[in-house]
Structure formats: structure tokens, C-alpha cells
PDB file of N, CA and C in Angstrom:
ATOM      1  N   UNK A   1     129.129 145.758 115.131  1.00  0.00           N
ATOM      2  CA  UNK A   1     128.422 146.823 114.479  1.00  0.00           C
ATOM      3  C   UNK A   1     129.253 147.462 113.366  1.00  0.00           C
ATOM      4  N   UNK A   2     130.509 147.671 113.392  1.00  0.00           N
ATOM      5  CA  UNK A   2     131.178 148.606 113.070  1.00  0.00           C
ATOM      6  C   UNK A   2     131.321 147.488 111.083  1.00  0.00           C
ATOM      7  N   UNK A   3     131.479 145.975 111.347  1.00  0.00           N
ATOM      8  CA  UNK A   3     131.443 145.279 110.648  1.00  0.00           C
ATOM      9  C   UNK A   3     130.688 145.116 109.818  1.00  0.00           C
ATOM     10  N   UNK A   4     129.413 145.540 109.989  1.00  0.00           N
ATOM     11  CA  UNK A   4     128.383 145.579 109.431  1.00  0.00           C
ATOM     12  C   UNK A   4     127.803 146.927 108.793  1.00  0.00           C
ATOM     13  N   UNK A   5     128.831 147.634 109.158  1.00  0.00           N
ATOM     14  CA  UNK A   5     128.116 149.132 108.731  1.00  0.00           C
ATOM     15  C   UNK A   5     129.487 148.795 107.714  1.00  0.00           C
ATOM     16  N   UNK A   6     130.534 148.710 107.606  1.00  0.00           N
ATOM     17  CA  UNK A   6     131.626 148.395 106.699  1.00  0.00           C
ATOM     18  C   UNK A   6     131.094 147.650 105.545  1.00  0.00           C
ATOM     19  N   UNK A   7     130.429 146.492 105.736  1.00  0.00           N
ATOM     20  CA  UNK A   7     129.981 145.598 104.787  1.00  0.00           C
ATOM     21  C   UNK A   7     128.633 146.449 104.012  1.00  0.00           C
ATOM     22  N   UNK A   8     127.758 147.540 104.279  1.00  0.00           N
ATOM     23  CA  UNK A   8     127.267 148.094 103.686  1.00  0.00           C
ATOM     24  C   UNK A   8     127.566 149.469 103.009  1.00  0.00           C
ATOM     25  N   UNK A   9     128.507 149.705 103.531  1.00  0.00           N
ATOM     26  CA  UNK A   9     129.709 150.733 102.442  1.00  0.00           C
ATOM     27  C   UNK A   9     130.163 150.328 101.295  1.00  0.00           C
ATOM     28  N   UNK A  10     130.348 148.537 101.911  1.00  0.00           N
ATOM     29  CA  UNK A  10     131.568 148.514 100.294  1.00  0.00           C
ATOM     30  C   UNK A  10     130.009 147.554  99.835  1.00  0.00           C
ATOM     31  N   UNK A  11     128.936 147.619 100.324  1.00  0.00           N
ATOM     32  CA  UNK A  11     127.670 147.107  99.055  1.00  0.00           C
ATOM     33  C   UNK A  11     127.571 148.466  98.081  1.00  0.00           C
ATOM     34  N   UNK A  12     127.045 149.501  98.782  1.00  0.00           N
ATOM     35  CA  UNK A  12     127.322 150.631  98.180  1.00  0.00           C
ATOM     36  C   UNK A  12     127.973 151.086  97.235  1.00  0.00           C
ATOM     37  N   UNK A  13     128.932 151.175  97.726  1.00  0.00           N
ATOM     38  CA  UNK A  13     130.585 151.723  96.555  1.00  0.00           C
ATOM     39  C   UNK A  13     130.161 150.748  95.813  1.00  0.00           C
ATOM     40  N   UNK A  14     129.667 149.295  95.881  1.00  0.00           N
ATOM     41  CA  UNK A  14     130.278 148.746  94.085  1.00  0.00           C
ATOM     42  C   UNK A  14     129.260 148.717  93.319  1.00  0.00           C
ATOM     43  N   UNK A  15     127.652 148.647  94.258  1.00  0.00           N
ATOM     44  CA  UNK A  15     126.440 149.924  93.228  1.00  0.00           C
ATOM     45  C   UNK A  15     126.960 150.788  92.616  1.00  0.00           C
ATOM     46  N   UNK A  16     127.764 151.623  93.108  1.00  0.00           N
ATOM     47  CA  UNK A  16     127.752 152.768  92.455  1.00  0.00           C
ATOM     48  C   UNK A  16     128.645 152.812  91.430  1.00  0.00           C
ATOM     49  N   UNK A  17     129.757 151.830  91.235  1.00  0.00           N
ATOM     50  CA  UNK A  17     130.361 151.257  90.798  1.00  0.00           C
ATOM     51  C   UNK A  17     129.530 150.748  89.542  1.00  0.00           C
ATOM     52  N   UNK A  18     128.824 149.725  89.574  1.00  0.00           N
ATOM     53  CA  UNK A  18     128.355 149.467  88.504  1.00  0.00           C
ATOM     54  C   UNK A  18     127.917 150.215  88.077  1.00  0.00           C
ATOM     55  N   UNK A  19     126.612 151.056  88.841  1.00  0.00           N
ATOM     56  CA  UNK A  19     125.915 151.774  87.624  1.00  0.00           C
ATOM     57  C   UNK A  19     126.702 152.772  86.722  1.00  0.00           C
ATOM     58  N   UNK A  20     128.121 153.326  87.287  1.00  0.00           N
ATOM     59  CA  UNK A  20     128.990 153.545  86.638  1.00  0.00           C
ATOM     60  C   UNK A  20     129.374 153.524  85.378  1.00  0.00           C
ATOM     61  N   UNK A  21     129.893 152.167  85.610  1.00  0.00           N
ATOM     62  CA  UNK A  21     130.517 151.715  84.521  1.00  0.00           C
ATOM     63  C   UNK A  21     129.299 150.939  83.530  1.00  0.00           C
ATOM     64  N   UNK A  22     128.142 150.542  84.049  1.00  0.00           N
ATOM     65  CA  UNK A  22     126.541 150.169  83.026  1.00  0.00           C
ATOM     66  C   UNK A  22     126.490 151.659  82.639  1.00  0.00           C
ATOM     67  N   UNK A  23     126.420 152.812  83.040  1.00  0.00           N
ATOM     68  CA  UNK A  23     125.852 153.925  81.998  1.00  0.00           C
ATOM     69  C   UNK A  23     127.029 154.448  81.021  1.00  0.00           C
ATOM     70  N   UNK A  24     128.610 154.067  81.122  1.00  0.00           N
ATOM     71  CA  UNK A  24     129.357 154.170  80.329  1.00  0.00           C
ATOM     72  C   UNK A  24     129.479 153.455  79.187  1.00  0.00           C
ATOM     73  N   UNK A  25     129.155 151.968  79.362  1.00  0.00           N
ATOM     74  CA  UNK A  25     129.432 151.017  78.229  1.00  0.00           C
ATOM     75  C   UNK A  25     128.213 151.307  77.693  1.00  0.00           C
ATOM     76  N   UNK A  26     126.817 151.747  78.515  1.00  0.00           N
ATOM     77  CA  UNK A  26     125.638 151.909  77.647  1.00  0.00           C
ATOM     78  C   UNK A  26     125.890 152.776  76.547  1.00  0.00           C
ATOM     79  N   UNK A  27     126.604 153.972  77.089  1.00  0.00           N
ATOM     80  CA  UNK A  27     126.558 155.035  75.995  1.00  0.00           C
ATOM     81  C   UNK A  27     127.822 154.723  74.763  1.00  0.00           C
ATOM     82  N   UNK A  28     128.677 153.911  75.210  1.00  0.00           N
ATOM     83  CA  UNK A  28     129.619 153.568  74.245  1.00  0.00           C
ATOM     84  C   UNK A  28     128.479 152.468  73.260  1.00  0.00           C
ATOM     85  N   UNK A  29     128.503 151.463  73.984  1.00  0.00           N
ATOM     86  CA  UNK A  29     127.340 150.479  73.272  1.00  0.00           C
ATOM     87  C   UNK A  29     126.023 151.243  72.134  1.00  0.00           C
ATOM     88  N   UNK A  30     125.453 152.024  72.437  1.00  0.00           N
ATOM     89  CA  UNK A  30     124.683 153.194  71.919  1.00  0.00           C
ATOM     90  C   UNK A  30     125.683 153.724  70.570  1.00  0.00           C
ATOM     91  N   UNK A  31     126.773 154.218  70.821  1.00  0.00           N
ATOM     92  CA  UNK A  31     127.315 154.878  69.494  1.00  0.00           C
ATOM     93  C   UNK A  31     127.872 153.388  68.716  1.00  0.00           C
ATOM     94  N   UNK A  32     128.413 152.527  69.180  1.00  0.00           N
ATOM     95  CA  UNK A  32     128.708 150.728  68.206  1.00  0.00           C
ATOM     96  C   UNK A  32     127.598 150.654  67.488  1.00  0.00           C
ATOM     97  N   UNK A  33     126.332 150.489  68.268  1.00  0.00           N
ATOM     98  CA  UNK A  33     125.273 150.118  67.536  1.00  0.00           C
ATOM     99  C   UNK A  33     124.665 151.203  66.310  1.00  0.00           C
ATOM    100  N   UNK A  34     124.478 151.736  66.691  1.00  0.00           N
ATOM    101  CA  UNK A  34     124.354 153.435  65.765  1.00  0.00           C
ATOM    102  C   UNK A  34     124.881 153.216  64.750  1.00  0.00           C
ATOM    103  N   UNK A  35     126.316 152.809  64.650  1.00  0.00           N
ATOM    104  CA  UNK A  35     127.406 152.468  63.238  1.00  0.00           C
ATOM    105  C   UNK A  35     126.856 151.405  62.812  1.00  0.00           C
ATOM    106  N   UNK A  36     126.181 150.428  63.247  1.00  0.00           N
ATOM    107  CA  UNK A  36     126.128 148.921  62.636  1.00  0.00           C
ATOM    108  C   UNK A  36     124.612 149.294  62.045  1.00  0.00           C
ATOM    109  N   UNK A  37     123.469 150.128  62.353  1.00  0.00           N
ATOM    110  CA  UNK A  37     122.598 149.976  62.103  1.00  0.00           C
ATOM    111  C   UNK A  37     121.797 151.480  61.776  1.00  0.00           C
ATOM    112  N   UNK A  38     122.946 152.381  61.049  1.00  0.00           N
ATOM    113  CA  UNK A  38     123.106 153.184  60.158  1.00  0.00           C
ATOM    114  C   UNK A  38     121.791 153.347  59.559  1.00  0.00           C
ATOM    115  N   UNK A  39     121.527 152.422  58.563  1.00  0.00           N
ATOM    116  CA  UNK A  39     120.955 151.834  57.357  1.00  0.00           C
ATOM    117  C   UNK A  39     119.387 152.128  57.604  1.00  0.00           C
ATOM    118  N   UNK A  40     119.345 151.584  58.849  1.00  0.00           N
ATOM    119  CA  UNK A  40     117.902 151.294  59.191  1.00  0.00           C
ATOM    120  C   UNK A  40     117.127 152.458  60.161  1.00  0.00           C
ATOM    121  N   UNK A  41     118.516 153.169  61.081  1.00  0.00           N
ATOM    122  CA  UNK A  41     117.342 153.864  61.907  1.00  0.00           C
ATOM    123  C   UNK A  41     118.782 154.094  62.805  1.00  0.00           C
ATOM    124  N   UNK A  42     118.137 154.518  63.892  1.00  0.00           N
ATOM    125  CA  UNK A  42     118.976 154.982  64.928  1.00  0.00           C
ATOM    126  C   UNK A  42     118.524 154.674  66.398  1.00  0.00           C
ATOM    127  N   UNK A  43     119.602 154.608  67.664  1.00  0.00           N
ATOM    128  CA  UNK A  43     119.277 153.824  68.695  1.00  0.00           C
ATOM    129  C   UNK A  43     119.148 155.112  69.441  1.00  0.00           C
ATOM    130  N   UNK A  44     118.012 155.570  70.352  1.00  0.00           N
ATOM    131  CA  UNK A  44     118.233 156.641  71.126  1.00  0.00           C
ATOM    132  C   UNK A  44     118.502 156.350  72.494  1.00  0.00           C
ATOM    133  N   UNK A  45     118.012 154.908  72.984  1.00  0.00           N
ATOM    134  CA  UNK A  45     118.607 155.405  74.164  1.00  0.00           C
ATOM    135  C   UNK A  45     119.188 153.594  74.084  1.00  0.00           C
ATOM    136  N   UNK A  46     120.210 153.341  74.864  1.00  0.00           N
ATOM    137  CA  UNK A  46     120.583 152.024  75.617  1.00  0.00           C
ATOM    138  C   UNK A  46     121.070 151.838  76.830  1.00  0.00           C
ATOM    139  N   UNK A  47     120.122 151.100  77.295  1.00  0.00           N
ATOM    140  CA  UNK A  47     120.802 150.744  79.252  1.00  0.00           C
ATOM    141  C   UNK A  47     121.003 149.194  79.163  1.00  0.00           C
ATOM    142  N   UNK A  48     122.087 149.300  79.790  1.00  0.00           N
ATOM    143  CA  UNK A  48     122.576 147.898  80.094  1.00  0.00           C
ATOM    144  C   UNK A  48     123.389 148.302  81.849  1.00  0.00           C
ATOM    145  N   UNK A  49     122.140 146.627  82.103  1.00  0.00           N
ATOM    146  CA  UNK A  49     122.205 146.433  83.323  1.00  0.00           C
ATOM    147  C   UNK A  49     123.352 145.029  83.662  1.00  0.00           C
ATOM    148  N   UNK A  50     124.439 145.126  84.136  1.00  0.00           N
ATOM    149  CA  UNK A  50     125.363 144.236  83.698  1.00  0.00           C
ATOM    150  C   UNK A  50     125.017 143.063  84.521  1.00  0.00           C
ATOM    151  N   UNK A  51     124.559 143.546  85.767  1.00  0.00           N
ATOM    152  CA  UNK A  51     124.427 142.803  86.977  1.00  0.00           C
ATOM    153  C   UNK A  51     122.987 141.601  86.753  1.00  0.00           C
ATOM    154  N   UNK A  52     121.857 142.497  86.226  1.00  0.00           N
ATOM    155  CA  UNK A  52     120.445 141.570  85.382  1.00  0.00           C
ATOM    156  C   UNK A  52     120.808 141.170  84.657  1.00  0.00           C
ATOM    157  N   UNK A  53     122.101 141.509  83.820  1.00  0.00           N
ATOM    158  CA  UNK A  53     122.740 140.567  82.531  1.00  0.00           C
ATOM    159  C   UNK A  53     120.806 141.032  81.980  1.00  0.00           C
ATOM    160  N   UNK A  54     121.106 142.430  81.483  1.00  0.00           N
ATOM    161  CA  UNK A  54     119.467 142.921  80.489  1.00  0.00           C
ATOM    162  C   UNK A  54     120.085 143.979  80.251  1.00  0.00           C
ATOM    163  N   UNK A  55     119.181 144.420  78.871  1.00  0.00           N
ATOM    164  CA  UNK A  55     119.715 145.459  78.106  1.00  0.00           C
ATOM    165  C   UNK A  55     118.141 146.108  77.594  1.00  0.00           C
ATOM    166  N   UNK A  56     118.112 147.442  77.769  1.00  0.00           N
ATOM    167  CA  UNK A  56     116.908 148.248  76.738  1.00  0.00           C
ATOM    168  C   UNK A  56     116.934 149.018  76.203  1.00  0.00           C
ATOM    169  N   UNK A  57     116.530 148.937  74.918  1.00  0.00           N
ATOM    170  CA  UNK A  57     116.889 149.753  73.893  1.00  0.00           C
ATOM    171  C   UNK A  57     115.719 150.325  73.487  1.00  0.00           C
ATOM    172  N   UNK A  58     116.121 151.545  72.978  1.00  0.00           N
ATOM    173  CA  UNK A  58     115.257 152.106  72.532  1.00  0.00           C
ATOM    174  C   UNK A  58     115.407 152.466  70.636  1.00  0.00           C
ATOM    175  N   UNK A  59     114.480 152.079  69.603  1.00  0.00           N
ATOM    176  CA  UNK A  59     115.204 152.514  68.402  1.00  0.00           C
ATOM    177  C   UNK A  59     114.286 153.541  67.747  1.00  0.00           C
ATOM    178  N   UNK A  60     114.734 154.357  66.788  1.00  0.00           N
ATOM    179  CA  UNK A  60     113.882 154.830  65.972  1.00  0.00           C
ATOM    180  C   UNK A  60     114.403 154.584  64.601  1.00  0.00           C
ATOM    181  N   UNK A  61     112.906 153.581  63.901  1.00  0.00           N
ATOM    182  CA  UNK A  61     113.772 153.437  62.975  1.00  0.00           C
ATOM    183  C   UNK A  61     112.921 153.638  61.642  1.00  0.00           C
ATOM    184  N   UNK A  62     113.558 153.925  60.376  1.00  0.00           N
ATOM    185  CA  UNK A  62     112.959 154.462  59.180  1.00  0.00           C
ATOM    186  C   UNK A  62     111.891 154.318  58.802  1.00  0.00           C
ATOM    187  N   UNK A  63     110.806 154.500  58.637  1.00  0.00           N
ATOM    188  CA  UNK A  63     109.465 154.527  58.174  1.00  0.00           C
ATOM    189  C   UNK A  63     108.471 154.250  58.980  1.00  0.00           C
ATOM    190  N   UNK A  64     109.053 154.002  60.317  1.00  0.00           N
ATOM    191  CA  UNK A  64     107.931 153.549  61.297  1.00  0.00           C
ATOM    192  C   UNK A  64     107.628 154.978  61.999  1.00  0.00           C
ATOM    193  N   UNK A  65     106.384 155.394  62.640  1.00  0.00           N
ATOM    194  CA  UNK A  65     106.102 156.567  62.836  1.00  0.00           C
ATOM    195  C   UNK A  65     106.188 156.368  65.149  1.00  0.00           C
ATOM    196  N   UNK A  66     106.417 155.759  65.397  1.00  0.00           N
ATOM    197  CA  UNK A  66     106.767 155.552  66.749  1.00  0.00           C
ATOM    198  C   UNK A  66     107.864 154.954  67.255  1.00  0.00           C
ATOM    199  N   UNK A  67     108.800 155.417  68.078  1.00  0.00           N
ATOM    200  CA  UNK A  67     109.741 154.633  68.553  1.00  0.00           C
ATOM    201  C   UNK A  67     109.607 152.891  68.794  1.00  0.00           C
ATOM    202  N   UNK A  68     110.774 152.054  68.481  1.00  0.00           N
ATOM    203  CA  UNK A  68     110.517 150.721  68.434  1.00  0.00           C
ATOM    204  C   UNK A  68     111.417 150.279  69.832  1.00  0.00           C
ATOM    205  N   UNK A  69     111.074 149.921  71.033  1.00  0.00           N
ATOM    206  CA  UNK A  69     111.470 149.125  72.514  1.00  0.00           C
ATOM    207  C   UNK A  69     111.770 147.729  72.232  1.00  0.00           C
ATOM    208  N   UNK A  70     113.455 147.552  72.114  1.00  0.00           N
ATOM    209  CA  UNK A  70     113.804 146.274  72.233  1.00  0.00           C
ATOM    210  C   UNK A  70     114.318 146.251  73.905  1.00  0.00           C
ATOM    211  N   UNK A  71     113.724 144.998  74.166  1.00  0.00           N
ATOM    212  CA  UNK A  71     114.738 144.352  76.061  1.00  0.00           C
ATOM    213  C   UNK A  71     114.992 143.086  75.711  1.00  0.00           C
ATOM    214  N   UNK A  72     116.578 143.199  75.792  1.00  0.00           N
ATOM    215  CA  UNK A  72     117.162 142.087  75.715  1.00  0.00           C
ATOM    216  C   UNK A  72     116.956 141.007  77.467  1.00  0.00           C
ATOM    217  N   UNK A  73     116.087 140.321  77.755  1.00  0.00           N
ATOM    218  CA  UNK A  73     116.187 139.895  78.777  1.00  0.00           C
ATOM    219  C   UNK A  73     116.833 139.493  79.784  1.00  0.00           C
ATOM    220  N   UNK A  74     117.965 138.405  78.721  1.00  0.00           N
ATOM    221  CA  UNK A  74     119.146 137.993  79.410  1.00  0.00           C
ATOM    222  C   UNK A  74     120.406 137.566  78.444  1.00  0.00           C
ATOM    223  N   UNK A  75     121.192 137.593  78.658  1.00  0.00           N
ATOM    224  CA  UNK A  75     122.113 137.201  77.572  1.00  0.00           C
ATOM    225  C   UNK A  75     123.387 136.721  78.419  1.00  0.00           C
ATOM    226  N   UNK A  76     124.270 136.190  77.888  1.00  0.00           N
ATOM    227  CA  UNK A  76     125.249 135.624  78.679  1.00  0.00           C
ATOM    228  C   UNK A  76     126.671 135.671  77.756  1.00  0.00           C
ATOM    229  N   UNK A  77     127.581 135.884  78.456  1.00  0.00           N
ATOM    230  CA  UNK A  77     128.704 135.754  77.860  1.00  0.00           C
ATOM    231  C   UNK A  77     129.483 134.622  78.487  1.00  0.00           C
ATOM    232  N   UNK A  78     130.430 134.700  76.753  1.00  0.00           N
ATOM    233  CA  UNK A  78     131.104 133.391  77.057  1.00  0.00           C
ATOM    234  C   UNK A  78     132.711 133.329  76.138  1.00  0.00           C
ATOM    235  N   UNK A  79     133.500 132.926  76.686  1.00  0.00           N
ATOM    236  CA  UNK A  79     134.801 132.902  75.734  1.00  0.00           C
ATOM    237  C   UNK A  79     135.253 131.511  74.940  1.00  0.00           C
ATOM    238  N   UNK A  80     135.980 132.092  73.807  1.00  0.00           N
ATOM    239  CA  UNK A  80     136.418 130.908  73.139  1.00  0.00           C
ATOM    240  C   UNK A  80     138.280 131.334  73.007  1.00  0.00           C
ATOM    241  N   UNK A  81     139.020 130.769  73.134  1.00  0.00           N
ATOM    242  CA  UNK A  81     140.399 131.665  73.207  1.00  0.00           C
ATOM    243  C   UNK A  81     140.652 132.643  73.785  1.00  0.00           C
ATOM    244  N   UNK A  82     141.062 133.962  73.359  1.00  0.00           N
ATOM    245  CA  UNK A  82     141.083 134.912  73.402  1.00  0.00           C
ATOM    246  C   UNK A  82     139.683 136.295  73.328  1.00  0.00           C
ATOM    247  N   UNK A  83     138.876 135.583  72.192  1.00  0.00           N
ATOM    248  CA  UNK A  83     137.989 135.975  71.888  1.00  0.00           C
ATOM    249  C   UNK A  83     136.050 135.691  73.157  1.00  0.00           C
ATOM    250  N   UNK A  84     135.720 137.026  72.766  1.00  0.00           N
ATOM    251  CA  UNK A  84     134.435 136.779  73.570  1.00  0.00           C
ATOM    252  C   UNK A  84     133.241 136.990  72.777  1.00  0.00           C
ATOM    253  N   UNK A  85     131.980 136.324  73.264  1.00  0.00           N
ATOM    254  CA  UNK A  85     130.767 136.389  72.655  1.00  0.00           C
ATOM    255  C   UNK A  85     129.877 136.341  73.814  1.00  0.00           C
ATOM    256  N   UNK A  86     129.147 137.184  73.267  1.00  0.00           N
ATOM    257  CA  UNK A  86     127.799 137.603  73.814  1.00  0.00           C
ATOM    258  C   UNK A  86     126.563 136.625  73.130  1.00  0.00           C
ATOM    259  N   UNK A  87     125.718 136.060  73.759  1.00  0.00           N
ATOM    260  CA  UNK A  87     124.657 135.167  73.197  1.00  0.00           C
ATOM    261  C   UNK A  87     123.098 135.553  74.169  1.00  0.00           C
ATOM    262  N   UNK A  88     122.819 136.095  73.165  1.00  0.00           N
ATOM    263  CA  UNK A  88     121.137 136.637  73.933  1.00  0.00           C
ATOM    264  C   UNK A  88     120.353 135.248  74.025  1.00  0.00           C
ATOM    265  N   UNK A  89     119.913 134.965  75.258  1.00  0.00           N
ATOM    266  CA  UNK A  89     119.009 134.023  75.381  1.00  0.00           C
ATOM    267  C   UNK A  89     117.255 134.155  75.753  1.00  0.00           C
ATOM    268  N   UNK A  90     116.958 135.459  75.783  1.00  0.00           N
ATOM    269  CA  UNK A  90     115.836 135.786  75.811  1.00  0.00           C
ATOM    270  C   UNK A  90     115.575 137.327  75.304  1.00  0.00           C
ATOM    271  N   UNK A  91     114.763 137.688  74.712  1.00  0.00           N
ATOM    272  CA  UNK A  91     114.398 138.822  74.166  1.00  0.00           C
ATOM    273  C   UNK A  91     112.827 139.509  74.236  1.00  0.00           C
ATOM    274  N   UNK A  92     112.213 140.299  73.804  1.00  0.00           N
ATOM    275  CA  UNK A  92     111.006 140.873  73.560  1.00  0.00           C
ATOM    276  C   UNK A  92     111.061 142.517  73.074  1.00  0.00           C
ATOM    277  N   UNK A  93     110.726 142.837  72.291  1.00  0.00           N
ATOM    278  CA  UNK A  93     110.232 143.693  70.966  1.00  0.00           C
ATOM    279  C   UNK A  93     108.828 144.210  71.190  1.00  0.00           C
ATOM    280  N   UNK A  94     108.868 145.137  70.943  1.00  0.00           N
ATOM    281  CA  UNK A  94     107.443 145.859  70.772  1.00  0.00           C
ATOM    282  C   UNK A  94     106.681 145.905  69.472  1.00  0.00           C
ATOM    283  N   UNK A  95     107.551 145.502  68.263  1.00  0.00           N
ATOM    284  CA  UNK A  95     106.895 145.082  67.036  1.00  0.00           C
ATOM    285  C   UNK A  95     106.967 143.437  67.125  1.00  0.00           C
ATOM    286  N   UNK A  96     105.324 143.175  66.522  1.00  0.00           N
ATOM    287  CA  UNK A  96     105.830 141.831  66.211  1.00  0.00           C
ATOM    288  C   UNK A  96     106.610 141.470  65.345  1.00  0.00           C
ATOM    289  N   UNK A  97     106.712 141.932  64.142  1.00  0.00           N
ATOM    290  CA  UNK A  97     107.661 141.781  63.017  1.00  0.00           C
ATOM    291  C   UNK A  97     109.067 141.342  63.690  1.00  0.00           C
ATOM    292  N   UNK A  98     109.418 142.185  64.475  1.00  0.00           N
ATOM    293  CA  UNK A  98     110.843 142.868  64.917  1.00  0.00           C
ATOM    294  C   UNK A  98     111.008 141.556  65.548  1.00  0.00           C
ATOM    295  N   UNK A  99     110.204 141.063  66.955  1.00  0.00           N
ATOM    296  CA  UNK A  99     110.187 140.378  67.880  1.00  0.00           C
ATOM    297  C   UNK A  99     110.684 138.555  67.228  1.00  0.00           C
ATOM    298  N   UNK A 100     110.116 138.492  65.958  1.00  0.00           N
ATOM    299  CA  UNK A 100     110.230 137.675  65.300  1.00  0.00           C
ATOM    300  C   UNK A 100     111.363 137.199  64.405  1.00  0.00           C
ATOM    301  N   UNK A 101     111.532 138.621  64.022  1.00  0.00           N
ATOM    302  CA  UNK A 101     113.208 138.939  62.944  1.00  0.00           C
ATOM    303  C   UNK A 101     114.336 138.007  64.469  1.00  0.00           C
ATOM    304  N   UNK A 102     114.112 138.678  65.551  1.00  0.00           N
ATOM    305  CA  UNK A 102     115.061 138.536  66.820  1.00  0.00           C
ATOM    306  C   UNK A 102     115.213 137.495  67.563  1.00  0.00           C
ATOM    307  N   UNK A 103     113.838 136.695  67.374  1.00  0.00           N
ATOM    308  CA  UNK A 103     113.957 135.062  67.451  1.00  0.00           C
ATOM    309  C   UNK A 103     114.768 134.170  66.622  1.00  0.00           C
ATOM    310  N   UNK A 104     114.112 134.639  65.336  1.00  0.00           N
ATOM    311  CA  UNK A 104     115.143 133.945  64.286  1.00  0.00           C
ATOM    312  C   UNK A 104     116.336 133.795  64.106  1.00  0.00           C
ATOM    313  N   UNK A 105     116.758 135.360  64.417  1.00  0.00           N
ATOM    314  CA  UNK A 105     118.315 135.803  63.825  1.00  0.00           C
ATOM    315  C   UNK A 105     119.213 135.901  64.731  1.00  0.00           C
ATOM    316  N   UNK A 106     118.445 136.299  65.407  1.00  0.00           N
ATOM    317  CA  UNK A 106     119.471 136.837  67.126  1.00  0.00           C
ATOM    318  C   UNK A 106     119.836 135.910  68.272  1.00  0.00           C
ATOM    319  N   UNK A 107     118.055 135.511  68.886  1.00  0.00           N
ATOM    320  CA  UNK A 107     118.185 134.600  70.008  1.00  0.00           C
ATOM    321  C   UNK A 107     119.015 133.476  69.784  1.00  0.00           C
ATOM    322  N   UNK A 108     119.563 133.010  70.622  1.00  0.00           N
ATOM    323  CA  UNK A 108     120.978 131.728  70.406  1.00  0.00           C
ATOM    324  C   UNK A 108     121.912 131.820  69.893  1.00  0.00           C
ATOM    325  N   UNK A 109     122.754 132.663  69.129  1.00  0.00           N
ATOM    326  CA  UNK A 109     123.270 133.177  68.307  1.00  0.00           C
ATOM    327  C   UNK A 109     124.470 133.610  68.884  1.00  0.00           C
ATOM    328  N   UNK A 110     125.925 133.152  68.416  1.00  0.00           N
ATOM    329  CA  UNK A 110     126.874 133.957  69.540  1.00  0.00           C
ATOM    330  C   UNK A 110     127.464 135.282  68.586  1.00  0.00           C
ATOM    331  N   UNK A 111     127.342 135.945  69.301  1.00  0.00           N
ATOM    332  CA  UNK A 111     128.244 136.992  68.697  1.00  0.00           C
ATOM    333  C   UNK A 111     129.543 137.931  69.237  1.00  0.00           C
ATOM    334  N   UNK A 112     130.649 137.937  68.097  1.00  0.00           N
ATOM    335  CA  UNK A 112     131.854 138.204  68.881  1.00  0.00           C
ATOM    336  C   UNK A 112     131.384 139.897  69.477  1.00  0.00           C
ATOM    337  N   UNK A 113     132.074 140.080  71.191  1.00  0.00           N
ATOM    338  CA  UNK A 113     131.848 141.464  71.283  1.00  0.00           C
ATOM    339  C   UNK A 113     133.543 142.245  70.788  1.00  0.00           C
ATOM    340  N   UNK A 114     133.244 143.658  70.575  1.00  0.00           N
ATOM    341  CA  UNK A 114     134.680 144.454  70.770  1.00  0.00           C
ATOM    342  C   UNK A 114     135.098 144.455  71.654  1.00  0.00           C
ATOM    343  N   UNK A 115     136.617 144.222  71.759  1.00  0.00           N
ATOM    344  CA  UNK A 115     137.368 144.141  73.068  1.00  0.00           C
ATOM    345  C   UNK A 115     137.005 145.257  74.204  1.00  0.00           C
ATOM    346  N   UNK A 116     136.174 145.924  74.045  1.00  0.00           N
ATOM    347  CA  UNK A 116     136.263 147.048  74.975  1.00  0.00           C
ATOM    348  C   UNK A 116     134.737 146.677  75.747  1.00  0.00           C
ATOM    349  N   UNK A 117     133.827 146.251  74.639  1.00  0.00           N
ATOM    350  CA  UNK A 117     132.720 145.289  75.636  1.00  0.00           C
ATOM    351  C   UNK A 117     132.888 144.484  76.385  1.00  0.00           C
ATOM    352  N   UNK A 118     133.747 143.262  75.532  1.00  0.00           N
ATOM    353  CA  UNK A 118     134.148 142.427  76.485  1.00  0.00           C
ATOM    354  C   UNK A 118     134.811 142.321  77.795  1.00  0.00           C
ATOM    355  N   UNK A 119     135.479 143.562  78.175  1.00  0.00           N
ATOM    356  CA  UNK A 119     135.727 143.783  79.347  1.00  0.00           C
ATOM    357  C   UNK A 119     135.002 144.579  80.691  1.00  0.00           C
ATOM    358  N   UNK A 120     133.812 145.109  79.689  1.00  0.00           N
ATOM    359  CA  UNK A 120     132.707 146.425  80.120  1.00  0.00           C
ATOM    360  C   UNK A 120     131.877 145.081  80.860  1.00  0.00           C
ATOM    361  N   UNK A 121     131.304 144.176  79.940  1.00  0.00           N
ATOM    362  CA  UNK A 121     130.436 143.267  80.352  1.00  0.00           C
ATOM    363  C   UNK A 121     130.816 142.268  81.624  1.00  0.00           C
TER     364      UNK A 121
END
């Protein structure tokens, strides 16, 4: 008994654990993105779920009169040297435009993360 109530403590602790450290890198991730995408609009909210390997974003961005919902579905990381990349392998957008830009440009696509993601992720 005692084994089993142990083994659902430490399930616990590392829930809590993650969601932890997922609502920290979210909000760090949130101000990265913010800088990169300045230009266009602004990200209000981002959750990243490390464990679903999924991400949702929320954007508002210039001339559109409603918030725009990106979910990154799944994405996977992967290293080359030293260096790490993140590669989204599934996505969905609430604009079609958008949804489409993100097929093209994004889906398959590796991209290097900052060292401080790469260890978040």
C-alpha cells in the first residue's frame, strides 16, 4: 500500500512540476515571440503543453478585428551538435489565410530554438 500511495505522490509532484515549468517557458516563449512578430501584431496568450508536445496561441494581429487562435498540434524536437530545433509537424489556425501561410512556411520546417527553450522543452 504504502508503495503505491508513494508512486502517486511522485505522479503528482512531477504534474506539478511540469505545469510549472509549461507556464514559465509559456510566458517566456510569449515575450520571444512578441519580439519576432513586432511588425504584425502581438501574442496574448501562449500555453505550451510540453508533455502533448502542443502549443496555443493566441494572436492579435493588425487589421484584423478578432483575435487570431493558432494550435500547434505537435511538434518535435531534435538536435544537430550542440544546437536544437524545434519542427512543427502538425498545426491548425483559425484563419484560413493564416492556416495556409503555416503549411507552407512553418509545417516541416526546423527551426533553431534559444538555448533557454531548448532546455524548457
Amino acid at each position: 500500500m504504502d508503495t503505491l500511495a508513494s508512486r502517486d505522490d511522485a505522479r503528482r509532484n512531477y504534474l506539478m512540476f511540469t505545469a510549472a515549468k509549461d507556464a514559465l517557458t509559456s510566458h517566456a516563449a510569449r515575450n520571444y515571440v512578441n519580439g519576432l512578430i513586432k511588425r504584425y501584431g502581438e501574442v496574448s496568450e501562449l500555453k505550451i503543453d510540453s508533455k502533448g508536445k502542443s502549443v496555443d496561441i493566441v494572436c492579435v494581429l493588425i487589421g484584423e478585428s478578432t483575435p487570431v487562435t493558432v494550435r500547434i498540434e505537435n511538434y518535435r524536437i531534435e538536435s544537430d551538435g550542440t544546437k536544437r530545433f524545434i519542427e512543427i509537424t502538425a498545426c491548425a489556425c483559425s484563419r484560413p489565410w493564416l492556416q495556409n501561410l503555416l503549411e507552407d512556411h512553418a509545417r516541416g520546417r526546423r527551426l533553431e530554438l534559444p538555448s533557454w527553450a531548448a532546455a524548457a522543452l
